[in-house]
C-alpha atoms as a PDB file:
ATOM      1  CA  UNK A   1     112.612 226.966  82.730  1.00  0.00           C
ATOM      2  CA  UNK A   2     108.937 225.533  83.017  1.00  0.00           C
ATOM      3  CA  UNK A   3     106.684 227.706  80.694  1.00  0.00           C
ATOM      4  CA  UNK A   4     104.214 228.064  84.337  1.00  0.00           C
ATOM      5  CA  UNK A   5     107.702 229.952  85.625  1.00  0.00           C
ATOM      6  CA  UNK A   6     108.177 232.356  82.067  1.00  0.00           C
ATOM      7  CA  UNK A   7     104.543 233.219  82.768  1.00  0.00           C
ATOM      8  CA  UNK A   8     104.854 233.979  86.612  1.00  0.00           C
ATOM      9  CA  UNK A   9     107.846 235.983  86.201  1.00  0.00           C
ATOM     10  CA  UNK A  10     105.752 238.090  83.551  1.00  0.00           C
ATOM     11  CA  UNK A  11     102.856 238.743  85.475  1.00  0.00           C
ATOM     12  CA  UNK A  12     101.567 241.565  86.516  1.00  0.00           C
ATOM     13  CA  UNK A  13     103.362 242.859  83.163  1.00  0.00           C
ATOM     14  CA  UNK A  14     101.427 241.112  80.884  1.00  0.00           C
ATOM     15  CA  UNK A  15     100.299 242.292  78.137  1.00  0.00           C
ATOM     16  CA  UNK A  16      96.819 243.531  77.594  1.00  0.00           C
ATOM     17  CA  UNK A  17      96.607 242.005  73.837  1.00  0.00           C
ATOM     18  CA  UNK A  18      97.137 237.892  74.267  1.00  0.00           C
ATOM     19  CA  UNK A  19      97.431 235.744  71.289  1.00  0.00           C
ATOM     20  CA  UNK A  20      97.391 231.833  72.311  1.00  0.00           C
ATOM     21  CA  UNK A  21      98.541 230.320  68.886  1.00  0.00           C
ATOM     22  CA  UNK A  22      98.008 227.142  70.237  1.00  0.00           C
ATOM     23  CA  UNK A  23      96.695 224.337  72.841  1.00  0.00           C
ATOM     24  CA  UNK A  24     100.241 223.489  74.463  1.00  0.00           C
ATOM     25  CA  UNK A  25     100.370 227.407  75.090  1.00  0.00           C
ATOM     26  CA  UNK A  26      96.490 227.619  75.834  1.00  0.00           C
ATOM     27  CA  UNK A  27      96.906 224.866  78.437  1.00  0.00           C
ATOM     28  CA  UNK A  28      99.888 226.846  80.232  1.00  0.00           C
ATOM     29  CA  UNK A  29      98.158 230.207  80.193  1.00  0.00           C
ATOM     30  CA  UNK A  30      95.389 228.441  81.874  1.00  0.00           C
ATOM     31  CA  UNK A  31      97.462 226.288  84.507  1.00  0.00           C
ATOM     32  CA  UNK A  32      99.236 229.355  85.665  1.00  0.00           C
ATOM     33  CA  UNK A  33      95.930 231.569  86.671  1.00  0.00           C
ATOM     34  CA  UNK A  34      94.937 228.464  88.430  1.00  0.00           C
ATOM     35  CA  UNK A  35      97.778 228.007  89.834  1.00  0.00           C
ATOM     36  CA  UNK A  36      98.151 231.917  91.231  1.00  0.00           C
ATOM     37  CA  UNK A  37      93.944 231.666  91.912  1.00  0.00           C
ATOM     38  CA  UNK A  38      94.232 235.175  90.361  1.00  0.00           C
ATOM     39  CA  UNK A  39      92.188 235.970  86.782  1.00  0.00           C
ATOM     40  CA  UNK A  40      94.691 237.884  84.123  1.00  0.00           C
ATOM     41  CA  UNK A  41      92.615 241.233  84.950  1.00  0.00           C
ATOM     42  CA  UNK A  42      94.931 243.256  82.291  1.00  0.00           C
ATOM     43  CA  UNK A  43      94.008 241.166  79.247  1.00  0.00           C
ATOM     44  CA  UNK A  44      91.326 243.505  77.159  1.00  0.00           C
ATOM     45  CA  UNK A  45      92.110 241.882  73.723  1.00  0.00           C
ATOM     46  CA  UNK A  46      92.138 237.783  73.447  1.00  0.00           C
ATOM     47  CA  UNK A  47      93.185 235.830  70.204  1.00  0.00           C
ATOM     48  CA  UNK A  48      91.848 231.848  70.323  1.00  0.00           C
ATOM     49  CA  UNK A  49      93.220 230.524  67.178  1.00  0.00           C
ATOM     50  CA  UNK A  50      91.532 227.078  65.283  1.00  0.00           C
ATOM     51  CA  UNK A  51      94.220 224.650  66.960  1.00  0.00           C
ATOM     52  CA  UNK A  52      93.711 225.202  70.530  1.00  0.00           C
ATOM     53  CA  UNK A  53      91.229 222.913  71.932  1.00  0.00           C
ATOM     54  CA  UNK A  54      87.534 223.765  72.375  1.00  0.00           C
ATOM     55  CA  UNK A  55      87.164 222.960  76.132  1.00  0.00           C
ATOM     56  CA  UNK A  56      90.915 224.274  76.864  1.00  0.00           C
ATOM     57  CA  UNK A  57      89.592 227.802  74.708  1.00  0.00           C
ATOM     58  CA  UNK A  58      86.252 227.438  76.916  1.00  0.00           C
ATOM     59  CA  UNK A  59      88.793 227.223  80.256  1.00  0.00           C
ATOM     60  CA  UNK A  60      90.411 230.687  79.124  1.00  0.00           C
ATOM     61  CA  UNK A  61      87.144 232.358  78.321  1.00  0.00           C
ATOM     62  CA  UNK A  62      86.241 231.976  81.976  1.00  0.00           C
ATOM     63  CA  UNK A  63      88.983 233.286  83.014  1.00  0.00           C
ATOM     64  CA  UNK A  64      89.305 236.041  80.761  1.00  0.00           C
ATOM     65  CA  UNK A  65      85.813 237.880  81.594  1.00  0.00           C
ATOM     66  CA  UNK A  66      87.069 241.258  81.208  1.00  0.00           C
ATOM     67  CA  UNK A  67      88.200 241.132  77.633  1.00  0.00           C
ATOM     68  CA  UNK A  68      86.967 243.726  74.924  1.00  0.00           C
ATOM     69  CA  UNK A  69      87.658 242.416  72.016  1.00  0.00           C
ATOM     70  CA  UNK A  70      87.741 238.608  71.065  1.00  0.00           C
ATOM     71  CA  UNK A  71      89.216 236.751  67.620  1.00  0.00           C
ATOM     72  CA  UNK A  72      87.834 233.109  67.868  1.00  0.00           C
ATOM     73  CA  UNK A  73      88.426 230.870  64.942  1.00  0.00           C
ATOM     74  CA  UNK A  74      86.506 227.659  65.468  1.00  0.00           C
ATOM     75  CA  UNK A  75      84.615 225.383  62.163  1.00  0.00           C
ATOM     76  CA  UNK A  76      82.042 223.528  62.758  1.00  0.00           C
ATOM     77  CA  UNK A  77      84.315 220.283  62.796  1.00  0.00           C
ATOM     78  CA  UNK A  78      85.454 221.548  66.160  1.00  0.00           C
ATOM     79  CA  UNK A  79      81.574 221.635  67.755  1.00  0.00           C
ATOM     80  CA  UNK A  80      79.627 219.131  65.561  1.00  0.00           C
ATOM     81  CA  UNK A  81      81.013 216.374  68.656  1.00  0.00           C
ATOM     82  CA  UNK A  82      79.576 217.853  71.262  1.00  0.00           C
ATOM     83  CA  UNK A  83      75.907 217.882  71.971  1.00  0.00           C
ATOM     84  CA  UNK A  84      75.747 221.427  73.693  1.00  0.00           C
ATOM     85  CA  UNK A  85      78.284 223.797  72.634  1.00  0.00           C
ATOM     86  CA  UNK A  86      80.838 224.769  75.103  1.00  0.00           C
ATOM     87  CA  UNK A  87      81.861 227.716  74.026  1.00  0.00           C
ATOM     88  CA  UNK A  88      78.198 229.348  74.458  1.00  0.00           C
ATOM     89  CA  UNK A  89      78.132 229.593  78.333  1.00  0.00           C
ATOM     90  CA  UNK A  90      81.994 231.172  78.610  1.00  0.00           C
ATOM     91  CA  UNK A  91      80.967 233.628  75.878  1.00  0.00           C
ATOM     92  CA  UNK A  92      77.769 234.653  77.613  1.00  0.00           C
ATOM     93  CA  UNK A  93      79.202 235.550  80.096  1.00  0.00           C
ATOM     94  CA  UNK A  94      81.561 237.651  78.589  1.00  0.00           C
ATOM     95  CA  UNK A  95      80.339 241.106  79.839  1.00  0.00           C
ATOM     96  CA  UNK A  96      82.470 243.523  78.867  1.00  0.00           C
ATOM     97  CA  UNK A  97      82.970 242.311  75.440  1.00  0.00           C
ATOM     98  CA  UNK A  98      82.296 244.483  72.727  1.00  0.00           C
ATOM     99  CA  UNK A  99      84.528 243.604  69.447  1.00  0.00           C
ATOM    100  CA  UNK A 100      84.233 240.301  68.046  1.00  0.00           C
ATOM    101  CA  UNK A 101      85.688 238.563  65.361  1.00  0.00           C
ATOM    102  CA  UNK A 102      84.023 234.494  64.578  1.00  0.00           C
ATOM    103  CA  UNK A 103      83.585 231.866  62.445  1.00  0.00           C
ATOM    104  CA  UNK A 104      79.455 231.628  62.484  1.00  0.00           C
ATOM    105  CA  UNK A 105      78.942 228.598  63.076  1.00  0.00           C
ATOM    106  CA  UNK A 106      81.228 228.816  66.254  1.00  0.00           C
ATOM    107  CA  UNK A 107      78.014 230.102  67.841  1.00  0.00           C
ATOM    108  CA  UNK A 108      75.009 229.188  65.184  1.00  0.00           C
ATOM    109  CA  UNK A 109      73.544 226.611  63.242  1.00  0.00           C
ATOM    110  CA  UNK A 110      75.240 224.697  59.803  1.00  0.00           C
ATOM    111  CA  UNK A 111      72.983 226.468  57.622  1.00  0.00           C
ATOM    112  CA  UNK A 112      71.154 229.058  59.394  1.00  0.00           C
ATOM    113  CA  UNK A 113      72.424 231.604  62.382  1.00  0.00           C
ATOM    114  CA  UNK A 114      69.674 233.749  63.697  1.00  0.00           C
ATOM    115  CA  UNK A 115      72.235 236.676  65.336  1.00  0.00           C
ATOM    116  CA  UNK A 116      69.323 237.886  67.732  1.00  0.00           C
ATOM    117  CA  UNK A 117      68.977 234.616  69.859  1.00  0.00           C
ATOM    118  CA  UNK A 118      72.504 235.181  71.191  1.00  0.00           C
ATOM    119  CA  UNK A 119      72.719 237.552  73.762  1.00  0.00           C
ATOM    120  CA  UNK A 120      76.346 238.615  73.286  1.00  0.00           C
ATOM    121  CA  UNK A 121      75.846 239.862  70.083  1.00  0.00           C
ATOM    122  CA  UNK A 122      73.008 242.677  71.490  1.00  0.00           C
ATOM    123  CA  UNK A 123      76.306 243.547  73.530  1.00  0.00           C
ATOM    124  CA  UNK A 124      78.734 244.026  70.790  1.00  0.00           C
ATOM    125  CA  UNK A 125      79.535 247.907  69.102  1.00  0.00           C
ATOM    126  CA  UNK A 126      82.423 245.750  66.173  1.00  0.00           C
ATOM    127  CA  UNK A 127      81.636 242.597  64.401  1.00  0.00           C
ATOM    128  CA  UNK A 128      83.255 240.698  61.658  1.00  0.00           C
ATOM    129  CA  UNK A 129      81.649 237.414  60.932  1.00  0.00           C
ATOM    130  CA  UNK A 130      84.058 234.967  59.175  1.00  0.00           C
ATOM    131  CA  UNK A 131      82.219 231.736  56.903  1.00  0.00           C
ATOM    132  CA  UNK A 132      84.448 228.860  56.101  1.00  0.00           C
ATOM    133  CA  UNK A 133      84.595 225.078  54.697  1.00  0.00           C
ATOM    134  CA  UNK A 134      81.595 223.373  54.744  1.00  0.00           C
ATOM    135  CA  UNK A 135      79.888 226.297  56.226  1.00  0.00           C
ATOM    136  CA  UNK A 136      80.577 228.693  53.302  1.00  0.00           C
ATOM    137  CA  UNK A 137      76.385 229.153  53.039  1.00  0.00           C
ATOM    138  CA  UNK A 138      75.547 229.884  56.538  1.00  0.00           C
ATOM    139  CA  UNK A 139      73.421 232.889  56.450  1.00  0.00           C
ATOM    140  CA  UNK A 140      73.617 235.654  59.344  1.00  0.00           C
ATOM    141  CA  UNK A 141      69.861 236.353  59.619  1.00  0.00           C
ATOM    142  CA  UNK A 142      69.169 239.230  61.877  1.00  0.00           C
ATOM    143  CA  UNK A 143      71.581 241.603  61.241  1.00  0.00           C
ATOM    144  CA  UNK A 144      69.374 244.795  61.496  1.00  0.00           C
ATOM    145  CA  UNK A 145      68.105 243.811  65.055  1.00  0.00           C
ATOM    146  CA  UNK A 146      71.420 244.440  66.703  1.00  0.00           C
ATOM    147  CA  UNK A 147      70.827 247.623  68.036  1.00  0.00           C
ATOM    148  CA  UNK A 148      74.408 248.447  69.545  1.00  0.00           C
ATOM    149  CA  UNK A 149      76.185 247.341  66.322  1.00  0.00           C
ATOM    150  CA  UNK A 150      77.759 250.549  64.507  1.00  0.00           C
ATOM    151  CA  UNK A 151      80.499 248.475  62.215  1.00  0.00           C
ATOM    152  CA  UNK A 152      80.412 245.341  60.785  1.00  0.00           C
ATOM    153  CA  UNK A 153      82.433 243.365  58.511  1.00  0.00           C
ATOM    154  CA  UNK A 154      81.940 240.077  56.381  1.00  0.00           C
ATOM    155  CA  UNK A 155      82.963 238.634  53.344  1.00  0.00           C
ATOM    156  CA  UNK A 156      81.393 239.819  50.349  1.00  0.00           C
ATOM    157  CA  UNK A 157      79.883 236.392  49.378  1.00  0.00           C
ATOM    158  CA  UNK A 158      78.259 235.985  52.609  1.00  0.00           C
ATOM    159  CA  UNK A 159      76.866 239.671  52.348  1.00  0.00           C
ATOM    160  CA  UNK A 160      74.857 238.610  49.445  1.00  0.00           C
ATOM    161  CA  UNK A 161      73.009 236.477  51.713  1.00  0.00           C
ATOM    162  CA  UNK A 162      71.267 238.838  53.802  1.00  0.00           C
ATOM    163  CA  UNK A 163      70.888 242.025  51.746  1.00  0.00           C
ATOM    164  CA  UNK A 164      67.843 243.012  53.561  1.00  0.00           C
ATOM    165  CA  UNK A 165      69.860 243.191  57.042  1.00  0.00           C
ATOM    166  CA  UNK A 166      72.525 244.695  55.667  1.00  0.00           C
ATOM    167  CA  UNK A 167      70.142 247.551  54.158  1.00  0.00           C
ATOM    168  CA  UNK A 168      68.484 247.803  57.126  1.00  0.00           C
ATOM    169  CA  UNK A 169      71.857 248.018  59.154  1.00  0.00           C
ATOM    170  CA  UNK A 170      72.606 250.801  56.516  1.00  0.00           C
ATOM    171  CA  UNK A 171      69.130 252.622  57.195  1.00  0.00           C
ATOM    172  CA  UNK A 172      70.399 253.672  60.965  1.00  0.00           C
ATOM    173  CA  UNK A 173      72.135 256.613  61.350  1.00  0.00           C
ATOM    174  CA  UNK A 174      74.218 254.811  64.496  1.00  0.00           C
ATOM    175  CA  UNK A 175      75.989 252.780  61.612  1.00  0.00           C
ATOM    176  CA  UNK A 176      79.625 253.780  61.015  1.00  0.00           C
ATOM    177  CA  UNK A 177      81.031 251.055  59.194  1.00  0.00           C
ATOM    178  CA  UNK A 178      79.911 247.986  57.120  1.00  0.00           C
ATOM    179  CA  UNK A 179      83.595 246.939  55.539  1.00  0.00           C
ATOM    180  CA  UNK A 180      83.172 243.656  52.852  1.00  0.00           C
ATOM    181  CA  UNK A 181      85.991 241.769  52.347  1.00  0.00           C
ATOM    182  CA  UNK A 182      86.960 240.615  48.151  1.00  0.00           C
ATOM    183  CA  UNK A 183      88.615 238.300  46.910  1.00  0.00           C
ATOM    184  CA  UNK A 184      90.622 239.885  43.705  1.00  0.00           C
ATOM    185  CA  UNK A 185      88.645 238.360  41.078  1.00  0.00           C
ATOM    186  CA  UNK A 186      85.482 240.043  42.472  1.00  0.00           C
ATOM    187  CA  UNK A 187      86.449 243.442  42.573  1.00  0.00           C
ATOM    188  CA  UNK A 188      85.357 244.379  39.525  1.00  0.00           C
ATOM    189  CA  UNK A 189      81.476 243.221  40.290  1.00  0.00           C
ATOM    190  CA  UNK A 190      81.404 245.535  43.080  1.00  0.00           C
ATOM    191  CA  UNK A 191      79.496 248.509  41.983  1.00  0.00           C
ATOM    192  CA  UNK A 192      77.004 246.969  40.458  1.00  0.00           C
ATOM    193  CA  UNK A 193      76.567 244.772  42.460  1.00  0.00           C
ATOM    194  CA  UNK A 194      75.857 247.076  45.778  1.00  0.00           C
ATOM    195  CA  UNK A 195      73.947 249.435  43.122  1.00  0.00           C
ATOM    196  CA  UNK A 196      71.503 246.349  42.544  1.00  0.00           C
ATOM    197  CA  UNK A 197      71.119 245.560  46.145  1.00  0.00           C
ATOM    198  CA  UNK A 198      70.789 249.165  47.297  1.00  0.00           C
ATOM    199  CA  UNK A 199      74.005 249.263  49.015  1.00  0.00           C
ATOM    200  CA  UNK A 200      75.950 251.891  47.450  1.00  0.00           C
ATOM    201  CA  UNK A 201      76.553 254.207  50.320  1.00  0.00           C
ATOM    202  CA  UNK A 202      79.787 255.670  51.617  1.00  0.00           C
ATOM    203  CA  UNK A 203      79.840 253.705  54.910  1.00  0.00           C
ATOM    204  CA  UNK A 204      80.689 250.742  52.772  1.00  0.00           C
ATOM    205  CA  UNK A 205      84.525 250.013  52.457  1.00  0.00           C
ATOM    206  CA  UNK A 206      85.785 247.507  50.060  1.00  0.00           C
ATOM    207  CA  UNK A 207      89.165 245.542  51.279  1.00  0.00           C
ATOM    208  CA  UNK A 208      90.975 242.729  49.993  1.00  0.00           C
ATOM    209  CA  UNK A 209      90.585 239.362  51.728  1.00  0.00           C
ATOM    210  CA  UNK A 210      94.277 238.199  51.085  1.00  0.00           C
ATOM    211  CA  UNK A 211      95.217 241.532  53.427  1.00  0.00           C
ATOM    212  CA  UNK A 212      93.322 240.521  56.119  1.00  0.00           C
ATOM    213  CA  UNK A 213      95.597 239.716  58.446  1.00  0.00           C
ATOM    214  CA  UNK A 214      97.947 242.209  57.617  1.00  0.00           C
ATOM    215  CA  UNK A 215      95.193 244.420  58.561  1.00  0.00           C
ATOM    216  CA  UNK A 216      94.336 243.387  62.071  1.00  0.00           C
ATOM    217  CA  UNK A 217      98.102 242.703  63.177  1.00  0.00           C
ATOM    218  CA  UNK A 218      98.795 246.331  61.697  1.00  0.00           C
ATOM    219  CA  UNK A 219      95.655 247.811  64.117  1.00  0.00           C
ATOM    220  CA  UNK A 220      92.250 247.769  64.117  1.00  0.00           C
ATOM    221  CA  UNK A 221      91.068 247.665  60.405  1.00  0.00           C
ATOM    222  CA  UNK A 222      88.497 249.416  61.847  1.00  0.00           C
ATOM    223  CA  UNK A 223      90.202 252.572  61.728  1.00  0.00           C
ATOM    224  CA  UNK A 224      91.127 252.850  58.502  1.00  0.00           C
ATOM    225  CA  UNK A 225      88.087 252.064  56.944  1.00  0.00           C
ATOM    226  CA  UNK A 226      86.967 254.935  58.987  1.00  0.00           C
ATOM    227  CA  UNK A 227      89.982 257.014  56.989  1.00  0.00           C
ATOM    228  CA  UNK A 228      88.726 255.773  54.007  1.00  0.00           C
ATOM    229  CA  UNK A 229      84.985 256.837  55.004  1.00  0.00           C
ATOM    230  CA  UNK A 230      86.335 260.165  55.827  1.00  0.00           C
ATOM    231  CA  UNK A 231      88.381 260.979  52.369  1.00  0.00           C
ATOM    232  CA  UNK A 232      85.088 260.073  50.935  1.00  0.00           C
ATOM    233  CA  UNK A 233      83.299 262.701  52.744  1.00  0.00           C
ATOM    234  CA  UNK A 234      85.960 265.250  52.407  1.00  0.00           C
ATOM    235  CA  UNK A 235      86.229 264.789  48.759  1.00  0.00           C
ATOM    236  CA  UNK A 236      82.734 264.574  47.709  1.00  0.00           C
ATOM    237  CA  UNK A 237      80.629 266.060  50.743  1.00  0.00           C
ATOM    238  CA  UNK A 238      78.342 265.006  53.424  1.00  0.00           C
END
């Protein structure tokens, strides 16, 4: 059985959370909306992992334009080819999107990503920003200017990068959630750390990097940092 068939005989019952692991699968998920010349209108949560290819991920972004929430893993190895990146225009034009989790330089600079320049972050209430490789020091400027942001997650190396957006993320009272993500040897820096920066509040969750994925296939991580926020509340007041 053709893997164009397996998909036909699954649609309309798709599910509404799609994980395309890789290109082969990519391709086929793409051939058989063309094919049908019907978009996959119950997909709300998309998963684009590293090896699919850029223009094949770019394909099933515009076809996907009612997703909510979107994992894209792509290093700047994948881009630096290309004169104009083609992921930009599909993402755009994402909508309805509102969750994202991405590798930085997927949509910014090497060195530098100014947040506010991208319209699909201004969209966006969830956002975990992922720095990897050779862009391990590209800083997320901007931070603070994302008005419909209420959580947001990075990796605590990164976060000492833009303390100021962070604090001034922090200084809204729309902000839920800012989760950083340790490695174990850094745990025990933590509270002084935030203390120095002026970051100790109890919107700030701590979780280990190494559980990350165990995290997001177990749910949204999302709500149990918001568990955590709320034992800290119940236990020591508002």
């Amino acid at each position: 059985m053709s893997r164009i068939t397996f998909l036909s005989r699954l649609h309309p019952f798709l599910h509404r959370r799609v994980r395309l692991e890789n290109d082969h699968v990519a391709k086929a998920f793409v051939g058989y909306y063309q094919l049908v010349k019907s978009p996959p209108a119950n997909v709300e949560e998309l998963c684009l992992e590293s090896s699919v290819n850029i223009i094949t991920a770019a394909d099933v972004l515009r076809l996907c334009q009612k997703i909510r929430s979107l994992t894209i893993r792509f290093s700047y190895r994948h881009i630096q080819n290309y004169e104009a990146n083609p992921l930009l225009e599909p993402l755009e034009a994402l909508r309805s999107l509102r969750s994202l989790y991405i590798e930085l330089v997927t949509v910014g600079g090497l060195r530098v990503c100014y947040l506010p320049d991208y319209p699909i972050f201004h969209r966006l209430t969830h956002l975990h920003l992922e720095a990897t490789g050779i862009a391990l020091s590209t800083i997320p400027f901007g931070l603070s200017k994302l008005s419909n942001l209420t959580h947001l997650s990075l990796r605590w190396y990164m976060s000492r990068s833009c303390t100021s957006g962070l604090q001034g993320f922090l200084a809204r009272c729309s902000s839920r959630v800012l989760v950083l993500w340790y490695l174990g040897s850094e745990y025990n820096s933590f509270e002084d750390d935030l203390g120095r920066r002026k970051l100790a509040d109890r919107r700030v969750v701590l979780l280990q990097h190494s559980r990350y994925t165990e995290y997001v296939a177990g749910g949204e991580f999302w709500s149990y940092a918001e568990q955590i926020i709320a034992s800290k509340i119940r236990t020591n007041g508002k």
